[in-house]
PDB file of N, CA and C in Angstrom:
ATOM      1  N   UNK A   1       0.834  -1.191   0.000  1.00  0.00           N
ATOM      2  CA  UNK A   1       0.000   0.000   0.000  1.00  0.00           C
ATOM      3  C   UNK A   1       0.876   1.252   0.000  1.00  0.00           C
ATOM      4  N   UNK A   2       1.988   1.397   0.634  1.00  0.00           N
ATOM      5  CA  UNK A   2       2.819   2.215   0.622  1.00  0.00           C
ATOM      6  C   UNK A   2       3.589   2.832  -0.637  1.00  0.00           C
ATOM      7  N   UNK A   3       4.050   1.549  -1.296  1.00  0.00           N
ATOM      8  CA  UNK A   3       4.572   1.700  -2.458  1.00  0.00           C
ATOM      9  C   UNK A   3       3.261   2.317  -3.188  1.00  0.00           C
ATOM     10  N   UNK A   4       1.997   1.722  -2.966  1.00  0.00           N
ATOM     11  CA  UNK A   4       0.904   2.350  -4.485  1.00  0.00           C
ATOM     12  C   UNK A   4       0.859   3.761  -4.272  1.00  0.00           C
ATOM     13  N   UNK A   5       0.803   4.025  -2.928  1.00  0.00           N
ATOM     14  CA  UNK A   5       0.733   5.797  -2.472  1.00  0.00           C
ATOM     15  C   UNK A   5       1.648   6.451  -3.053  1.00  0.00           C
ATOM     16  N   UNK A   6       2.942   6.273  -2.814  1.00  0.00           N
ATOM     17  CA  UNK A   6       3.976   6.640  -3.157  1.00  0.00           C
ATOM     18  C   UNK A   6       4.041   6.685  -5.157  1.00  0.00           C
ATOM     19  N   UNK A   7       3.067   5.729  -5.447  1.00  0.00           N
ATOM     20  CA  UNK A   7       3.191   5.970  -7.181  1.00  0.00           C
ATOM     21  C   UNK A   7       2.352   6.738  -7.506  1.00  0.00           C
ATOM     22  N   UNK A   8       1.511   7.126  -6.700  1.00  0.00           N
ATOM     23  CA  UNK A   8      -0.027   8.031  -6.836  1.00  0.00           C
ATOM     24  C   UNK A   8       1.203   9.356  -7.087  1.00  0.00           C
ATOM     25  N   UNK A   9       1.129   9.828  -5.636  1.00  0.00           N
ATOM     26  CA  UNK A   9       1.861  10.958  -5.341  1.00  0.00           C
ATOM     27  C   UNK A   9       2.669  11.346  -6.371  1.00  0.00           C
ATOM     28  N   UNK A  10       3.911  10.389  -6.725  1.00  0.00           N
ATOM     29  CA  UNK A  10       4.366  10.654  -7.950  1.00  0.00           C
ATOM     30  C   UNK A  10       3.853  11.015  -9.045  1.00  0.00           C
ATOM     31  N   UNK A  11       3.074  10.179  -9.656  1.00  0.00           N
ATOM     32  CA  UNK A  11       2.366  10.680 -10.377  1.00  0.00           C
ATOM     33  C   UNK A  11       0.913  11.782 -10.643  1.00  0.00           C
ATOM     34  N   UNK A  12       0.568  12.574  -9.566  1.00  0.00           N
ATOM     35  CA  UNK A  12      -0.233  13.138  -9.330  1.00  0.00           C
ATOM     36  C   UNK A  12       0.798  14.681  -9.410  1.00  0.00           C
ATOM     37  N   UNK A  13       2.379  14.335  -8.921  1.00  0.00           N
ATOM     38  CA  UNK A  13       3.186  15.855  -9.220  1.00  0.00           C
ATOM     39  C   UNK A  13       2.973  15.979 -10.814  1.00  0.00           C
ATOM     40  N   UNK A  14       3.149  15.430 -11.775  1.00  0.00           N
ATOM     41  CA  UNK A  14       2.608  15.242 -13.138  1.00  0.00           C
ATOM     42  C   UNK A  14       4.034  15.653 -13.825  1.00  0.00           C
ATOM     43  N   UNK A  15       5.319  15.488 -12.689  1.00  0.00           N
ATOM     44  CA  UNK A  15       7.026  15.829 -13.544  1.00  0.00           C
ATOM     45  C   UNK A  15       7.653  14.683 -14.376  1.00  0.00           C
ATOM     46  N   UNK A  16       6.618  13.198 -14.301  1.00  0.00           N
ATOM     47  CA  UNK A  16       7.423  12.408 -14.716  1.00  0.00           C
ATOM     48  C   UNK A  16       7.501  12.478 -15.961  1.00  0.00           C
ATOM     49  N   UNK A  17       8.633  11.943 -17.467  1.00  0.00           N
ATOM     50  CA  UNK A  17       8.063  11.776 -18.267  1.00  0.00           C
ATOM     51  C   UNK A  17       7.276  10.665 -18.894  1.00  0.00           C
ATOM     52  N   UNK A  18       6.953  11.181 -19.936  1.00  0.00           N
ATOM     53  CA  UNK A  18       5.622   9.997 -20.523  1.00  0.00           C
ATOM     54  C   UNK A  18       6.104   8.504 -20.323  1.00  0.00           C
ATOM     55  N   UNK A  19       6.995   8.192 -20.530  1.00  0.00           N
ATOM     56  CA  UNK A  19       7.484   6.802 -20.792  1.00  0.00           C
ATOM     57  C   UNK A  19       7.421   6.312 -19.143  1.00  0.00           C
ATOM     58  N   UNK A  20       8.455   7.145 -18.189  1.00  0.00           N
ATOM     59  CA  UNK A  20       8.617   6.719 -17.102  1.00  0.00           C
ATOM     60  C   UNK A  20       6.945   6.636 -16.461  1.00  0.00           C
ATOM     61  N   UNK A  21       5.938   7.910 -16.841  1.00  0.00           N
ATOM     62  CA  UNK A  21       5.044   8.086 -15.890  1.00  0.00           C
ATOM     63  C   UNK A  21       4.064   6.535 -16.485  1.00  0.00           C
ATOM     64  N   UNK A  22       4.523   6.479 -17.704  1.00  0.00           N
ATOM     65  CA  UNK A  22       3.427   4.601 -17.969  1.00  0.00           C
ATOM     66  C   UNK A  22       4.144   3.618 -17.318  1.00  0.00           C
ATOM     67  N   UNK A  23       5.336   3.928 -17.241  1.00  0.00           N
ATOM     68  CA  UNK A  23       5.694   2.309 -16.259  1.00  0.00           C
ATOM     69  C   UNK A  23       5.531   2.335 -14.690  1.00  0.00           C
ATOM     70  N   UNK A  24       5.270   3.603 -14.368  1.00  0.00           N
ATOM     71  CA  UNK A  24       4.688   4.194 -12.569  1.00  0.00           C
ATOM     72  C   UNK A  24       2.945   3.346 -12.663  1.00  0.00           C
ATOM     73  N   UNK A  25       2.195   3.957 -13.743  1.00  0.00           N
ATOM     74  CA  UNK A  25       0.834   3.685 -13.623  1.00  0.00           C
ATOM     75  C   UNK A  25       0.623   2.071 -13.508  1.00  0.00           C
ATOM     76  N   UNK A  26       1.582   1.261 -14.941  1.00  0.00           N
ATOM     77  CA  UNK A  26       1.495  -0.037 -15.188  1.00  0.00           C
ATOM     78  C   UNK A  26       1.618  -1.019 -13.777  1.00  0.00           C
ATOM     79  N   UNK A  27       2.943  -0.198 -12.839  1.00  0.00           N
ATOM     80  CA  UNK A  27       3.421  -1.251 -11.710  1.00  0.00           C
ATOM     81  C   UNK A  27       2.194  -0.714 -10.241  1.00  0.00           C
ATOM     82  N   UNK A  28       1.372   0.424 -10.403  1.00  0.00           N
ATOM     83  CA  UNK A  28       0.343   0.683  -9.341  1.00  0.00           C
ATOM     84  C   UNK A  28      -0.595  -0.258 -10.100  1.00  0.00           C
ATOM     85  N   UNK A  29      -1.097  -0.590 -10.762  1.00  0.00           N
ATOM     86  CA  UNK A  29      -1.986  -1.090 -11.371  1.00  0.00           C
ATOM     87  C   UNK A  29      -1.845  -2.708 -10.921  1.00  0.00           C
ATOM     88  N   UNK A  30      -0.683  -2.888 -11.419  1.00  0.00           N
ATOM     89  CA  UNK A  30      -0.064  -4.528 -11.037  1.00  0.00           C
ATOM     90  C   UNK A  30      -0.385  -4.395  -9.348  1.00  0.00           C
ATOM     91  N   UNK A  31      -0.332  -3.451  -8.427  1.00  0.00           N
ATOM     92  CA  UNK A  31      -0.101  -3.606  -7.071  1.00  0.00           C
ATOM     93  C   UNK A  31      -1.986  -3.410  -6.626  1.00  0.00           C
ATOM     94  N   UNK A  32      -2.246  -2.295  -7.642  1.00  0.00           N
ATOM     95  CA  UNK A  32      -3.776  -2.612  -7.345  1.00  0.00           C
ATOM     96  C   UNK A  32      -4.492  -4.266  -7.069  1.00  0.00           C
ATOM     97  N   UNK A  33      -4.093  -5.026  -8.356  1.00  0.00           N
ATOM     98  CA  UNK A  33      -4.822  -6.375  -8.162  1.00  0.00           C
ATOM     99  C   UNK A  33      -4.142  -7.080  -7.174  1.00  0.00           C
ATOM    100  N   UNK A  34      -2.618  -6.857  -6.465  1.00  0.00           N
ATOM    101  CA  UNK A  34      -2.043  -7.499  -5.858  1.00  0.00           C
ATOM    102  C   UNK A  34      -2.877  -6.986  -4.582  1.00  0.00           C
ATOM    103  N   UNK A  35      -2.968  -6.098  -4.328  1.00  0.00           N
ATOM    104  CA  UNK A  35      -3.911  -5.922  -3.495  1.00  0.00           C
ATOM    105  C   UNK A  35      -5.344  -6.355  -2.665  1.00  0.00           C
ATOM    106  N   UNK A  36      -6.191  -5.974  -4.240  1.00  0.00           N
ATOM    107  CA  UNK A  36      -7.380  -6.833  -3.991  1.00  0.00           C
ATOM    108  C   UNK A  36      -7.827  -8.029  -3.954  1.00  0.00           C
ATOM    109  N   UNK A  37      -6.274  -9.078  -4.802  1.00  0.00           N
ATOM    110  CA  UNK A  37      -6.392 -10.481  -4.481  1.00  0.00           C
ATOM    111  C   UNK A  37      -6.104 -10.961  -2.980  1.00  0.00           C
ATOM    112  N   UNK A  38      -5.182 -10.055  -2.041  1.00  0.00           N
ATOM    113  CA  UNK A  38      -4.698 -10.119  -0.768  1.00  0.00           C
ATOM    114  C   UNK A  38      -6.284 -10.205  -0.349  1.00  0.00           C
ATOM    115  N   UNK A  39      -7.234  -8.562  -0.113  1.00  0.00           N
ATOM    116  CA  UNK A  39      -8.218  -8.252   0.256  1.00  0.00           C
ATOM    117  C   UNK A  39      -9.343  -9.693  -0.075  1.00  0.00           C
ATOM    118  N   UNK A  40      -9.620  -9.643  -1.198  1.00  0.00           N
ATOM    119  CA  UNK A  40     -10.485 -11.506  -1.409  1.00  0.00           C
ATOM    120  C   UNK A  40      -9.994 -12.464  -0.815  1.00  0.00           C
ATOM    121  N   UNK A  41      -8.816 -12.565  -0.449  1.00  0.00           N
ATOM    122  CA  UNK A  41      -8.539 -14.218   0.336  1.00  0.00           C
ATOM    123  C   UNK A  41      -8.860 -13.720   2.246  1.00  0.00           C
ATOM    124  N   UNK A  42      -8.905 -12.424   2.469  1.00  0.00           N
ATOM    125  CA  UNK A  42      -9.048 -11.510   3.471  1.00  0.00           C
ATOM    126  C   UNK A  42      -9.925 -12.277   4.250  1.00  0.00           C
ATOM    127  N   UNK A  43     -11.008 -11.880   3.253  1.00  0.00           N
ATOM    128  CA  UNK A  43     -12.859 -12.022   2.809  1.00  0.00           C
ATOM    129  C   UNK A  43     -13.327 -13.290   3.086  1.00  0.00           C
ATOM    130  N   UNK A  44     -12.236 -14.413   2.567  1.00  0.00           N
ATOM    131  CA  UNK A  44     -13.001 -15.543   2.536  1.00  0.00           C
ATOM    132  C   UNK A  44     -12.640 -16.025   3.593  1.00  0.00           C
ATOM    133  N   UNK A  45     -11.085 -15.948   4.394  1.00  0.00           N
ATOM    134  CA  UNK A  45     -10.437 -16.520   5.675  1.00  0.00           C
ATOM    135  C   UNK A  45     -12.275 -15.769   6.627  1.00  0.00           C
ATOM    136  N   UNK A  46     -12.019 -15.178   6.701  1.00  0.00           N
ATOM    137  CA  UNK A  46     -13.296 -14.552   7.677  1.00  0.00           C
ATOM    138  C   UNK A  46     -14.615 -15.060   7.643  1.00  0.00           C
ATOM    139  N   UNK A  47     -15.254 -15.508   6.311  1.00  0.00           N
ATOM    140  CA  UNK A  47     -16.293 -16.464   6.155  1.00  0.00           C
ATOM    141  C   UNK A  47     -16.185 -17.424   6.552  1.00  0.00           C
ATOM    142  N   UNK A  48     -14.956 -18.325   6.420  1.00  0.00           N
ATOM    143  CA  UNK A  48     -14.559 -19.738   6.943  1.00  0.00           C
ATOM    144  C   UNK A  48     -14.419 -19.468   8.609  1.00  0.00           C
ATOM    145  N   UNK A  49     -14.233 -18.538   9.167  1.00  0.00           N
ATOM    146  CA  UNK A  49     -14.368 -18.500  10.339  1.00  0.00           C
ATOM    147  C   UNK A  49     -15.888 -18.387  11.145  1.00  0.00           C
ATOM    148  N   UNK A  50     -16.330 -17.760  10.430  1.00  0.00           N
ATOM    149  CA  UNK A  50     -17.938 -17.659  10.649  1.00  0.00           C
ATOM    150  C   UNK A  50     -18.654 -18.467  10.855  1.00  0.00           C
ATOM    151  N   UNK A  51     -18.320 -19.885  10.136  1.00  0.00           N
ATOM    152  CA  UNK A  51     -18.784 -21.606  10.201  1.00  0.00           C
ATOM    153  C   UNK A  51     -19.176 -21.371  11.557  1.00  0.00           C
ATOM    154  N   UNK A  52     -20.948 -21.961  11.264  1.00  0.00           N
ATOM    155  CA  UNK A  52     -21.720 -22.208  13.067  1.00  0.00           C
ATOM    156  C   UNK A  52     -21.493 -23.803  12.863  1.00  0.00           C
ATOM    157  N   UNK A  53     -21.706 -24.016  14.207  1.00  0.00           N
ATOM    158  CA  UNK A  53     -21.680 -25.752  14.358  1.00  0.00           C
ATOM    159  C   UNK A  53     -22.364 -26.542  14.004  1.00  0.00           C
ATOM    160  N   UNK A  54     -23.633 -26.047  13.060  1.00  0.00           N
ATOM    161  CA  UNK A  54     -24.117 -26.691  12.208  1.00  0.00           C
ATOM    162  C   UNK A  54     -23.855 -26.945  10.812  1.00  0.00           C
ATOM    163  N   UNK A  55     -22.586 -26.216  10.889  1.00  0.00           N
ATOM    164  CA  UNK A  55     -22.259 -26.117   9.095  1.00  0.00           C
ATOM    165  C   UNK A  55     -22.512 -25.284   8.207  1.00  0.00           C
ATOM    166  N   UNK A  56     -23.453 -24.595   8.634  1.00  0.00           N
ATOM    167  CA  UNK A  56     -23.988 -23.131   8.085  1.00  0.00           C
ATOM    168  C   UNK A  56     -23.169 -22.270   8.782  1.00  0.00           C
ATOM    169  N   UNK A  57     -22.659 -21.144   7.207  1.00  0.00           N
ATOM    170  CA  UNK A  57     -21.825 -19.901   7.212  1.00  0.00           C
ATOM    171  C   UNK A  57     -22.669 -18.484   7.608  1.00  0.00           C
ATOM    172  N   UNK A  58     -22.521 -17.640   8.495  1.00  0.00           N
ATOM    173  CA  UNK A  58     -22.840 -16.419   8.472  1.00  0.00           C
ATOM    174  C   UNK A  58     -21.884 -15.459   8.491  1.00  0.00           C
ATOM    175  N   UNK A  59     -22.473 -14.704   7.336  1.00  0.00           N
ATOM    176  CA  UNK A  59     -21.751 -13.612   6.836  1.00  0.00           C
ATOM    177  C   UNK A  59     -22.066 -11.868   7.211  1.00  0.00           C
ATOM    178  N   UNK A  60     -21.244 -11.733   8.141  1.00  0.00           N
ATOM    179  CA  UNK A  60     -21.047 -10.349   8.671  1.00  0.00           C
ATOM    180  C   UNK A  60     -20.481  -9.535   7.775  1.00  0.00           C
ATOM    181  N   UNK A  61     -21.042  -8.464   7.050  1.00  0.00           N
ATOM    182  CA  UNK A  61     -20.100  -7.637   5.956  1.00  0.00           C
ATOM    183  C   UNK A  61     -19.356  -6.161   7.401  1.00  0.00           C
ATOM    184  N   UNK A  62     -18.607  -6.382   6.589  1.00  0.00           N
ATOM    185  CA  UNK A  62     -17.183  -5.597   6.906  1.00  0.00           C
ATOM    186  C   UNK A  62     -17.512  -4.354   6.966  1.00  0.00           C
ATOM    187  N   UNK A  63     -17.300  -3.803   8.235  1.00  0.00           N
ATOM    188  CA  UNK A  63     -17.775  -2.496   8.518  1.00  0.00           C
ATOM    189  C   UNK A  63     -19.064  -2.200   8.886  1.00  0.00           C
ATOM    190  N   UNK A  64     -20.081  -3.532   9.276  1.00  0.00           N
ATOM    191  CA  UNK A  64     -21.280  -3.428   9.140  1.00  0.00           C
ATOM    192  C   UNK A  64     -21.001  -3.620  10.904  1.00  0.00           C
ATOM    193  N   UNK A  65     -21.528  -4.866  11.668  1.00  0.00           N
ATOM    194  CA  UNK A  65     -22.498  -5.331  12.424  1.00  0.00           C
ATOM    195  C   UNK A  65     -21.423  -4.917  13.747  1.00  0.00           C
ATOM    196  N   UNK A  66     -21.544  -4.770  14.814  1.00  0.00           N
ATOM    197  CA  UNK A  66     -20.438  -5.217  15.764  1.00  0.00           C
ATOM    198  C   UNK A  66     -20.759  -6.915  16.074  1.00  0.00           C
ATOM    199  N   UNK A  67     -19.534  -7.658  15.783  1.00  0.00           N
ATOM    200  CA  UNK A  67     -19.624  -8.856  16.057  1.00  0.00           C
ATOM    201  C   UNK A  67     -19.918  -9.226  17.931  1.00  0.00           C
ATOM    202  N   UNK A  68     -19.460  -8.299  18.790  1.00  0.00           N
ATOM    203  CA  UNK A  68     -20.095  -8.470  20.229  1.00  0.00           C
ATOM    204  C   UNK A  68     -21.148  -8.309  20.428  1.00  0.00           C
ATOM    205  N   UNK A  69     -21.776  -7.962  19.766  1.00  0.00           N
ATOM    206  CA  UNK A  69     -23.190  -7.509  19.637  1.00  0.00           C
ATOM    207  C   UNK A  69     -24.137  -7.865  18.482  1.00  0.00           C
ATOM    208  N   UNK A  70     -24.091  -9.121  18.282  1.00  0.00           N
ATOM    209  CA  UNK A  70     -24.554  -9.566  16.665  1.00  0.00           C
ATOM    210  C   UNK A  70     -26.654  -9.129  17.100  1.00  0.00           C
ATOM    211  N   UNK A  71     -26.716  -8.721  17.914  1.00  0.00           N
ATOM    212  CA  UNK A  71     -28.104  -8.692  18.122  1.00  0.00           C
ATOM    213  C   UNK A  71     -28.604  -7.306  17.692  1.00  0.00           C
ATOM    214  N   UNK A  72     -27.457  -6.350  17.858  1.00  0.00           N
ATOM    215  CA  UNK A  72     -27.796  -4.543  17.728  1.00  0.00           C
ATOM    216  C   UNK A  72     -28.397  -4.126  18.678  1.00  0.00           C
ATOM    217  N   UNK A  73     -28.178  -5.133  19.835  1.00  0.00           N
ATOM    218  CA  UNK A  73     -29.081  -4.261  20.789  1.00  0.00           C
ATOM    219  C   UNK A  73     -27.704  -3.233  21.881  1.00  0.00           C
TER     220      UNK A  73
END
C-alpha cells in the first residue's frame, strides 16, 4: 500500500516523463490487483471462520455489524 501511495503521489506531481510516468501507472496497477487479491482471500479466511456448528456460514459484511453484539441491541 505504501509503495501504491507513493506511485499516486508521484504521479499526481505530473514531472514524470511519458514513458517513465506509464511504467509508474502499469506497476500501481499490477499492485492494485495485488492488493485486492490479498483483500479476497481476506474475505473468505473470515467467512470460513464464521462456520456455526451446524455447518452453516454467516456472513457479517465488513464495517457493518459489531460482532459483540450480533443482536444490535
Amino acid at each position: 500500500m505504501q509503495e501504491l501511495e507513493r506511485l499516486v503521489a508521484t504521479l499526481e506531481k505530473g514531472e514524470l516523463p511519458l514513458e517513465e510516468a506509464l511504467q509508474a501507472f502499469e506497476q500501481g496497477m499490477q499492485l492494485v490487483k495485488f492488493c485486492s487479491h490479498k483483500l479476497e482471500e481476506a474475505q473468505k479466511k473470515v467467512t470460513l471462520l464464521m462456520e456455526q456448528s451446524d455447518g452453516s456460514h454467516t456472513e457479517i459484511p465488513f464495517g457493518g455489524e459489531d460482532i459483540d453484539d450480533p443482536g444490535g441491541v
